[in-house]
PDB file of N, CA and C in Angstrom:
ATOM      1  N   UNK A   1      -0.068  26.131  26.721  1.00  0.00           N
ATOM      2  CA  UNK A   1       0.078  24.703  26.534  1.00  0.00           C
ATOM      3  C   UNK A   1       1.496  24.326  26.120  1.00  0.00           C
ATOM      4  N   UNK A   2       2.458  25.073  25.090  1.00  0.00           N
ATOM      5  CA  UNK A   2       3.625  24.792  25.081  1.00  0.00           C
ATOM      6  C   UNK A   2       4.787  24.755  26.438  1.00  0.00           C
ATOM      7  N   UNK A   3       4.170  25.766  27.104  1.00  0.00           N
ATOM      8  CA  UNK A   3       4.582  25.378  28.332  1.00  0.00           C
ATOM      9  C   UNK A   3       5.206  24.231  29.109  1.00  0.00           C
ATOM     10  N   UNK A   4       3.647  24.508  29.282  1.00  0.00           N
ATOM     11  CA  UNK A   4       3.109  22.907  30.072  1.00  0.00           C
ATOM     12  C   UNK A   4       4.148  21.826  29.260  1.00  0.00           C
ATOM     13  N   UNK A   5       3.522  21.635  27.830  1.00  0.00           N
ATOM     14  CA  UNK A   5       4.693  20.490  26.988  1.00  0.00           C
ATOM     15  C   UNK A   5       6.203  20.351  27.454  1.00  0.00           C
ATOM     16  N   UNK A   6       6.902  21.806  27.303  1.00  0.00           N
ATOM     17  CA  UNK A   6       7.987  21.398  27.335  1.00  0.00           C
ATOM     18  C   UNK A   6       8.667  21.448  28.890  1.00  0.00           C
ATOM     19  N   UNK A   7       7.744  21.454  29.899  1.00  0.00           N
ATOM     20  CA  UNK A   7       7.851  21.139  31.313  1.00  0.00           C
ATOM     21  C   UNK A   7       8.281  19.816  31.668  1.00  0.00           C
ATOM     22  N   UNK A   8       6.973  19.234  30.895  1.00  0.00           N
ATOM     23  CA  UNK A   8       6.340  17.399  31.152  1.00  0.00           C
ATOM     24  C   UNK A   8       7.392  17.002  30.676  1.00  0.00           C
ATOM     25  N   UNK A   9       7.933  17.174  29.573  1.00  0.00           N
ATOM     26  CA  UNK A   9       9.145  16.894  28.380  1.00  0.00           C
ATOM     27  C   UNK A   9      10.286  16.839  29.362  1.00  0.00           C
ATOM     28  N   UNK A  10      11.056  17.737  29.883  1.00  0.00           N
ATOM     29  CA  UNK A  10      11.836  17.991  30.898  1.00  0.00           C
ATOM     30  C   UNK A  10      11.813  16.861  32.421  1.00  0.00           C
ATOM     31  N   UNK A  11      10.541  17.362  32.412  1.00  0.00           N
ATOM     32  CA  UNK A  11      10.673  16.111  33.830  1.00  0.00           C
ATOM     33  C   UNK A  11      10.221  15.030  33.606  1.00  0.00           C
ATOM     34  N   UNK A  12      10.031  14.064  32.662  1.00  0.00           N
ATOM     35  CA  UNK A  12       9.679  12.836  31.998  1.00  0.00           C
ATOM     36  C   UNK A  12      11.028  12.731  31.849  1.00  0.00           C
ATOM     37  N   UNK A  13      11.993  13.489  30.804  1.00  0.00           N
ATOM     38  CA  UNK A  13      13.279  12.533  30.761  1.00  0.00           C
ATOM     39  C   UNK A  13      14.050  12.308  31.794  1.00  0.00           C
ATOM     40  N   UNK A  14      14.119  13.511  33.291  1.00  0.00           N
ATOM     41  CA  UNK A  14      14.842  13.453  33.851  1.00  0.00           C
ATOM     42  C   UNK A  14      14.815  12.225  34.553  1.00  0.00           C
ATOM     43  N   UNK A  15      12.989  11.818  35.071  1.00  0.00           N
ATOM     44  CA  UNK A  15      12.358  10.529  35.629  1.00  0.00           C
ATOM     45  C   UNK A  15      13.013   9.769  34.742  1.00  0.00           C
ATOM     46  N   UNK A  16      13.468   9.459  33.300  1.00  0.00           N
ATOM     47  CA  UNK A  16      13.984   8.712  32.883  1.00  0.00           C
ATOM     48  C   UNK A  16      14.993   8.208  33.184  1.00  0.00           C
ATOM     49  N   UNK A  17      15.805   9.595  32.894  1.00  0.00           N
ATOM     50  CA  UNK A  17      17.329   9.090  33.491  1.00  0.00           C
ATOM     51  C   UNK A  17      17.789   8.833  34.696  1.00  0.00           C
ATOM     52  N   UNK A  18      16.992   9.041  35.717  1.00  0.00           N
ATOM     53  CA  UNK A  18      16.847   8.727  37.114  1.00  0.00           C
ATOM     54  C   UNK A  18      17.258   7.581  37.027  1.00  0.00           C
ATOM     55  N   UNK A  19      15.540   6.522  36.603  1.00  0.00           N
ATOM     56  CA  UNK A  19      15.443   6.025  36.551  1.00  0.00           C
ATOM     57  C   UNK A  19      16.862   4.624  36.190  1.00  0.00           C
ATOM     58  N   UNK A  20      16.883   4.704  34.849  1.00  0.00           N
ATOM     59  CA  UNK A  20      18.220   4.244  34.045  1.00  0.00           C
ATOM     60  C   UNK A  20      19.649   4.156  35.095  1.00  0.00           C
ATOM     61  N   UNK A  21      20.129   5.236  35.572  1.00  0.00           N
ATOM     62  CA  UNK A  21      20.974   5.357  36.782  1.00  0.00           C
ATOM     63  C   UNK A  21      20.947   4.751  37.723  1.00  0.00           C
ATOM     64  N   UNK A  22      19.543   4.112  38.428  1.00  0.00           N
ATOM     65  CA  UNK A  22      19.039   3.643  39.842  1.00  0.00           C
ATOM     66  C   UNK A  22      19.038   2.244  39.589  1.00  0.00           C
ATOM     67  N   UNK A  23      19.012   1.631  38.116  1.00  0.00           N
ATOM     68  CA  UNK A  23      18.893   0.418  37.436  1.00  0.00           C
ATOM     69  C   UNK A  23      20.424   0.020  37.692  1.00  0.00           C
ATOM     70  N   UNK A  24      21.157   0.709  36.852  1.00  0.00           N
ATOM     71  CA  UNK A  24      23.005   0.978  37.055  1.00  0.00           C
ATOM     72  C   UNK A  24      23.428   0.469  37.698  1.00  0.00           C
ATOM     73  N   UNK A  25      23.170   1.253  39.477  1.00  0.00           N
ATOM     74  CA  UNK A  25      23.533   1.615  40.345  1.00  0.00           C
ATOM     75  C   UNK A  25      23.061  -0.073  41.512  1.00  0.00           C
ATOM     76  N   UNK A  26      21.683  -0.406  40.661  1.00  0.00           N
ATOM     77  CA  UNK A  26      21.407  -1.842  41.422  1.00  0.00           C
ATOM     78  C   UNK A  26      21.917  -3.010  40.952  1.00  0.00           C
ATOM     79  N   UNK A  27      22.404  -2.872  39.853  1.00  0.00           N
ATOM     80  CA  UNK A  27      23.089  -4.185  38.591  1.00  0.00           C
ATOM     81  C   UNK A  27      24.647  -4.048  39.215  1.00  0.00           C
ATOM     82  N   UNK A  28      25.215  -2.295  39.730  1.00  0.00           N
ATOM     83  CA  UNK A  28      26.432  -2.632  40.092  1.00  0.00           C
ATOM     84  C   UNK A  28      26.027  -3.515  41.516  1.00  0.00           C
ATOM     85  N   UNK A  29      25.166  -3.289  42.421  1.00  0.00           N
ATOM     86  CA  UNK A  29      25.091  -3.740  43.891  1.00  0.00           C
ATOM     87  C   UNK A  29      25.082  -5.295  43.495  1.00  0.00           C
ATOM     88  N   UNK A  30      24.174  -5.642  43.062  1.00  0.00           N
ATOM     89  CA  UNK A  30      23.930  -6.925  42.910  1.00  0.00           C
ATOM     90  C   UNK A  30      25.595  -7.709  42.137  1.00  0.00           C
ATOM     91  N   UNK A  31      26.285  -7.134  41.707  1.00  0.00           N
ATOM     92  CA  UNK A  31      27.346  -7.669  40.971  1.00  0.00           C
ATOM     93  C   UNK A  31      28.353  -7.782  42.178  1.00  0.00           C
ATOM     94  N   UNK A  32      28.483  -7.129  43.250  1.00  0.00           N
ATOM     95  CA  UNK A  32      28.965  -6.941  44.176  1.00  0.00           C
ATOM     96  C   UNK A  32      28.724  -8.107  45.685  1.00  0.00           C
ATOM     97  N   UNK A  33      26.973  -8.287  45.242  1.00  0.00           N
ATOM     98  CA  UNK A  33      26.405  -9.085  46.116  1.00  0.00           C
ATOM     99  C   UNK A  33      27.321 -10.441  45.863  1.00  0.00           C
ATOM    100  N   UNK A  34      26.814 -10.404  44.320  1.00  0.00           N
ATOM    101  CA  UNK A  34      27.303 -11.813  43.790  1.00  0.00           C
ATOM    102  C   UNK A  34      29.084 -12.743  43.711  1.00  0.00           C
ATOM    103  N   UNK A  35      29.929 -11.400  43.670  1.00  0.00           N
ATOM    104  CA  UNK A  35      31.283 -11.801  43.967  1.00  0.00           C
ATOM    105  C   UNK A  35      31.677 -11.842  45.457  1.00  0.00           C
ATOM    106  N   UNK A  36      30.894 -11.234  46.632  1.00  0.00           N
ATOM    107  CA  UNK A  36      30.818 -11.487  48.318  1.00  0.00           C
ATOM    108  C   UNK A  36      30.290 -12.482  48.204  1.00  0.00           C
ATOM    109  N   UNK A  37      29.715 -13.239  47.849  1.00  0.00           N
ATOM    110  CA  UNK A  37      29.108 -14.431  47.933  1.00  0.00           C
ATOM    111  C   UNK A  37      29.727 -15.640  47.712  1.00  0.00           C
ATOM    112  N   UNK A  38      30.236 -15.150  46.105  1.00  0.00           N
ATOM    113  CA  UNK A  38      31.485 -16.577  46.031  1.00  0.00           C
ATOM    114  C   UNK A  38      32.609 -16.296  46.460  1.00  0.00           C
ATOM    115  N   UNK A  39      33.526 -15.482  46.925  1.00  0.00           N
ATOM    116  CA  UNK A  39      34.199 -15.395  47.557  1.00  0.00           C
ATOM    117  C   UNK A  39      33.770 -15.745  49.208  1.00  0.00           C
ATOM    118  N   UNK A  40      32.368 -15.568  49.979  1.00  0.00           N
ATOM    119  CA  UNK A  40      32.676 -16.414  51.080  1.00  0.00           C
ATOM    120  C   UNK A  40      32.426 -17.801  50.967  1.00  0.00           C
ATOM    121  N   UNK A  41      31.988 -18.494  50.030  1.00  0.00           N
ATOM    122  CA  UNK A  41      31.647 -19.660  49.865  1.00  0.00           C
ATOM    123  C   UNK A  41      32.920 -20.397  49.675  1.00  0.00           C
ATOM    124  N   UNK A  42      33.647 -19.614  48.854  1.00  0.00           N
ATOM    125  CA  UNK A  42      35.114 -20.757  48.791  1.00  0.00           C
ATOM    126  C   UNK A  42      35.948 -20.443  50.052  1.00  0.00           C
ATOM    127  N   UNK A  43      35.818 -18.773  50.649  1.00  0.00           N
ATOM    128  CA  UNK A  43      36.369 -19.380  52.162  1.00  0.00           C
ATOM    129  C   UNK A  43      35.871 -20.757  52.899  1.00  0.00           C
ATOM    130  N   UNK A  44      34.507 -20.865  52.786  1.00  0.00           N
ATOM    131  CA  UNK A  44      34.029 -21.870  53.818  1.00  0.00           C
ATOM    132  C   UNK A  44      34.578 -22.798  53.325  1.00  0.00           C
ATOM    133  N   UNK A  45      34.636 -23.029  51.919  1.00  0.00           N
ATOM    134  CA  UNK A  45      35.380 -24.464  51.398  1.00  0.00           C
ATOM    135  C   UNK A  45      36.531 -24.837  51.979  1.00  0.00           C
ATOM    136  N   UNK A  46      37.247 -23.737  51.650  1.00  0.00           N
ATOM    137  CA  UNK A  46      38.793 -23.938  52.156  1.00  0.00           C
ATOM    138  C   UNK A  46      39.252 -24.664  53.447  1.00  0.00           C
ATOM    139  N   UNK A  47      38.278 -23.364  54.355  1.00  0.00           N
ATOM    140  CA  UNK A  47      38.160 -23.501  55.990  1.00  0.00           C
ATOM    141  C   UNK A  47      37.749 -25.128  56.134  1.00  0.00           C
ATOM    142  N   UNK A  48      36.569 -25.550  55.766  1.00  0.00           N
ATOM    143  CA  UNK A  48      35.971 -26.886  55.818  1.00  0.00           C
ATOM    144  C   UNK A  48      37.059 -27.740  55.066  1.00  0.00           C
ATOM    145  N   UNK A  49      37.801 -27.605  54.180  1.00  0.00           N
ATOM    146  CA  UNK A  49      38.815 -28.671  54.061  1.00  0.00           C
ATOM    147  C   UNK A  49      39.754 -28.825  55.054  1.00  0.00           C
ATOM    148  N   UNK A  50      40.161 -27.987  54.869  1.00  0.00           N
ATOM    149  CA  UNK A  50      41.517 -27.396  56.415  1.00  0.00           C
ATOM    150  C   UNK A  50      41.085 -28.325  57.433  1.00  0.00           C
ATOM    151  N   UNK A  51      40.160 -27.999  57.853  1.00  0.00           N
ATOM    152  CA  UNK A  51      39.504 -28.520  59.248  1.00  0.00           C
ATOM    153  C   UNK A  51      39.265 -29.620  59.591  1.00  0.00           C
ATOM    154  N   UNK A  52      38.529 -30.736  58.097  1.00  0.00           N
ATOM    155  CA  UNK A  52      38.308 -31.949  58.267  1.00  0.00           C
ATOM    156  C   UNK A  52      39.648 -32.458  57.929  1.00  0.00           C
ATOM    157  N   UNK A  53      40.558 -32.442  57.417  1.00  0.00           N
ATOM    158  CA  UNK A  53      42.125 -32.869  57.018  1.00  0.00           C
ATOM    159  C   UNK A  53      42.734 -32.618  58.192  1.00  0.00           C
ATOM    160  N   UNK A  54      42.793 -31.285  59.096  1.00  0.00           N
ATOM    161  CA  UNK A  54      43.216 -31.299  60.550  1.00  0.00           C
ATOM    162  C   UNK A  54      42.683 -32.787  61.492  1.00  0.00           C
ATOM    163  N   UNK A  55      41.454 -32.756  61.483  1.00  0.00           N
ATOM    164  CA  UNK A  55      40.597 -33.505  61.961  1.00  0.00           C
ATOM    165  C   UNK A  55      40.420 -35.108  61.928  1.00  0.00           C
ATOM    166  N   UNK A  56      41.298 -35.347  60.440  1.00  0.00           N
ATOM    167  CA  UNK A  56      41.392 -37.160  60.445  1.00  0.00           C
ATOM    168  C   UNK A  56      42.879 -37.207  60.667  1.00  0.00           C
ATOM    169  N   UNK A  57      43.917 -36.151  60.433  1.00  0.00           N
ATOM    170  CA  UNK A  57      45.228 -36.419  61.175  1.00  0.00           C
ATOM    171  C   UNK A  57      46.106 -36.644  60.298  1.00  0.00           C
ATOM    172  N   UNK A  58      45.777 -36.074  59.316  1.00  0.00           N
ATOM    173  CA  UNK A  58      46.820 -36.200  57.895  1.00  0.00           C
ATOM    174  C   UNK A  58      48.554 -35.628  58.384  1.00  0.00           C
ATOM    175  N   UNK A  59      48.540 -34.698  59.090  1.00  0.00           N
ATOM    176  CA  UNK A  59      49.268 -33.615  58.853  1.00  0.00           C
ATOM    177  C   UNK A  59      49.617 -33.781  60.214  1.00  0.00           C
ATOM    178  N   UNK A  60      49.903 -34.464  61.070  1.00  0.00           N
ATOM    179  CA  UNK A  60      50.384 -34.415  62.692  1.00  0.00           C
ATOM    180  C   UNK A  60      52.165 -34.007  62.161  1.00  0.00           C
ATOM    181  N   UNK A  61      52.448 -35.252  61.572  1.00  0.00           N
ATOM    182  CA  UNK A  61      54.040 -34.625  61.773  1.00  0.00           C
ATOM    183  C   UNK A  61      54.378 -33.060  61.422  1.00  0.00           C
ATOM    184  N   UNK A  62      54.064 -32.043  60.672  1.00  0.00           N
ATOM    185  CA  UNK A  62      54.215 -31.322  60.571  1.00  0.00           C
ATOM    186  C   UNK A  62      53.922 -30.048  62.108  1.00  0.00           C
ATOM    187  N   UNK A  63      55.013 -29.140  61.188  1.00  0.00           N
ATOM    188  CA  UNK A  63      54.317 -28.037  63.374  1.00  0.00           C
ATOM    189  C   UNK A  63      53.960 -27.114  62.746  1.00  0.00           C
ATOM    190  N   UNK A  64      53.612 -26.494  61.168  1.00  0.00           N
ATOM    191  CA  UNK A  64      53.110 -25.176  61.080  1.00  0.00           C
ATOM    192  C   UNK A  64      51.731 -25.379  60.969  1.00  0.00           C
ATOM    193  N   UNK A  65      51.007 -24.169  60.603  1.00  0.00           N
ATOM    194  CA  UNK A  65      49.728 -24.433  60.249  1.00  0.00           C
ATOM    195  C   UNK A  65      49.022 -24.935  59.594  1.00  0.00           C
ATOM    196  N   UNK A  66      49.814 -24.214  58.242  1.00  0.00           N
ATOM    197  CA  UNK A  66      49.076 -25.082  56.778  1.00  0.00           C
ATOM    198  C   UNK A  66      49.423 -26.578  56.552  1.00  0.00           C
TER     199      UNK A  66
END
């Protein structure tokens, strides 16, 4: 039976720390999700300003892009 105990003991914490790691490892993804996200959102902003300001004709005299 001590065995057995210090088996379960062994692979209970390791399931632990698995565990704990896989938590980590999804808090980093999701942190990752979350800065791709606002970073494409203020592209679209940008783009969508650009575009409608192209678009009512603010900026004709000029010849570059921005």
């Amino acid at each position: 039976m001590t065995v057995l105990a210090i088996f379960l003991l062994i692979i209970g914490t390791l399931l632990v720390l698995l565990g704990a790691f896989l938590v980590l490892i999804g808090a980093f993804l999701i942190a990752i999700g979350v800065a791709l996200i606002l970073i494409g959102a203020t592209l679209l902003a940008v783009g969508t300003y650009l575009l409608i300001r192209r678009l009512f004709g603010r900026d004709r005299g000029r010849s570059h892009l921005w």
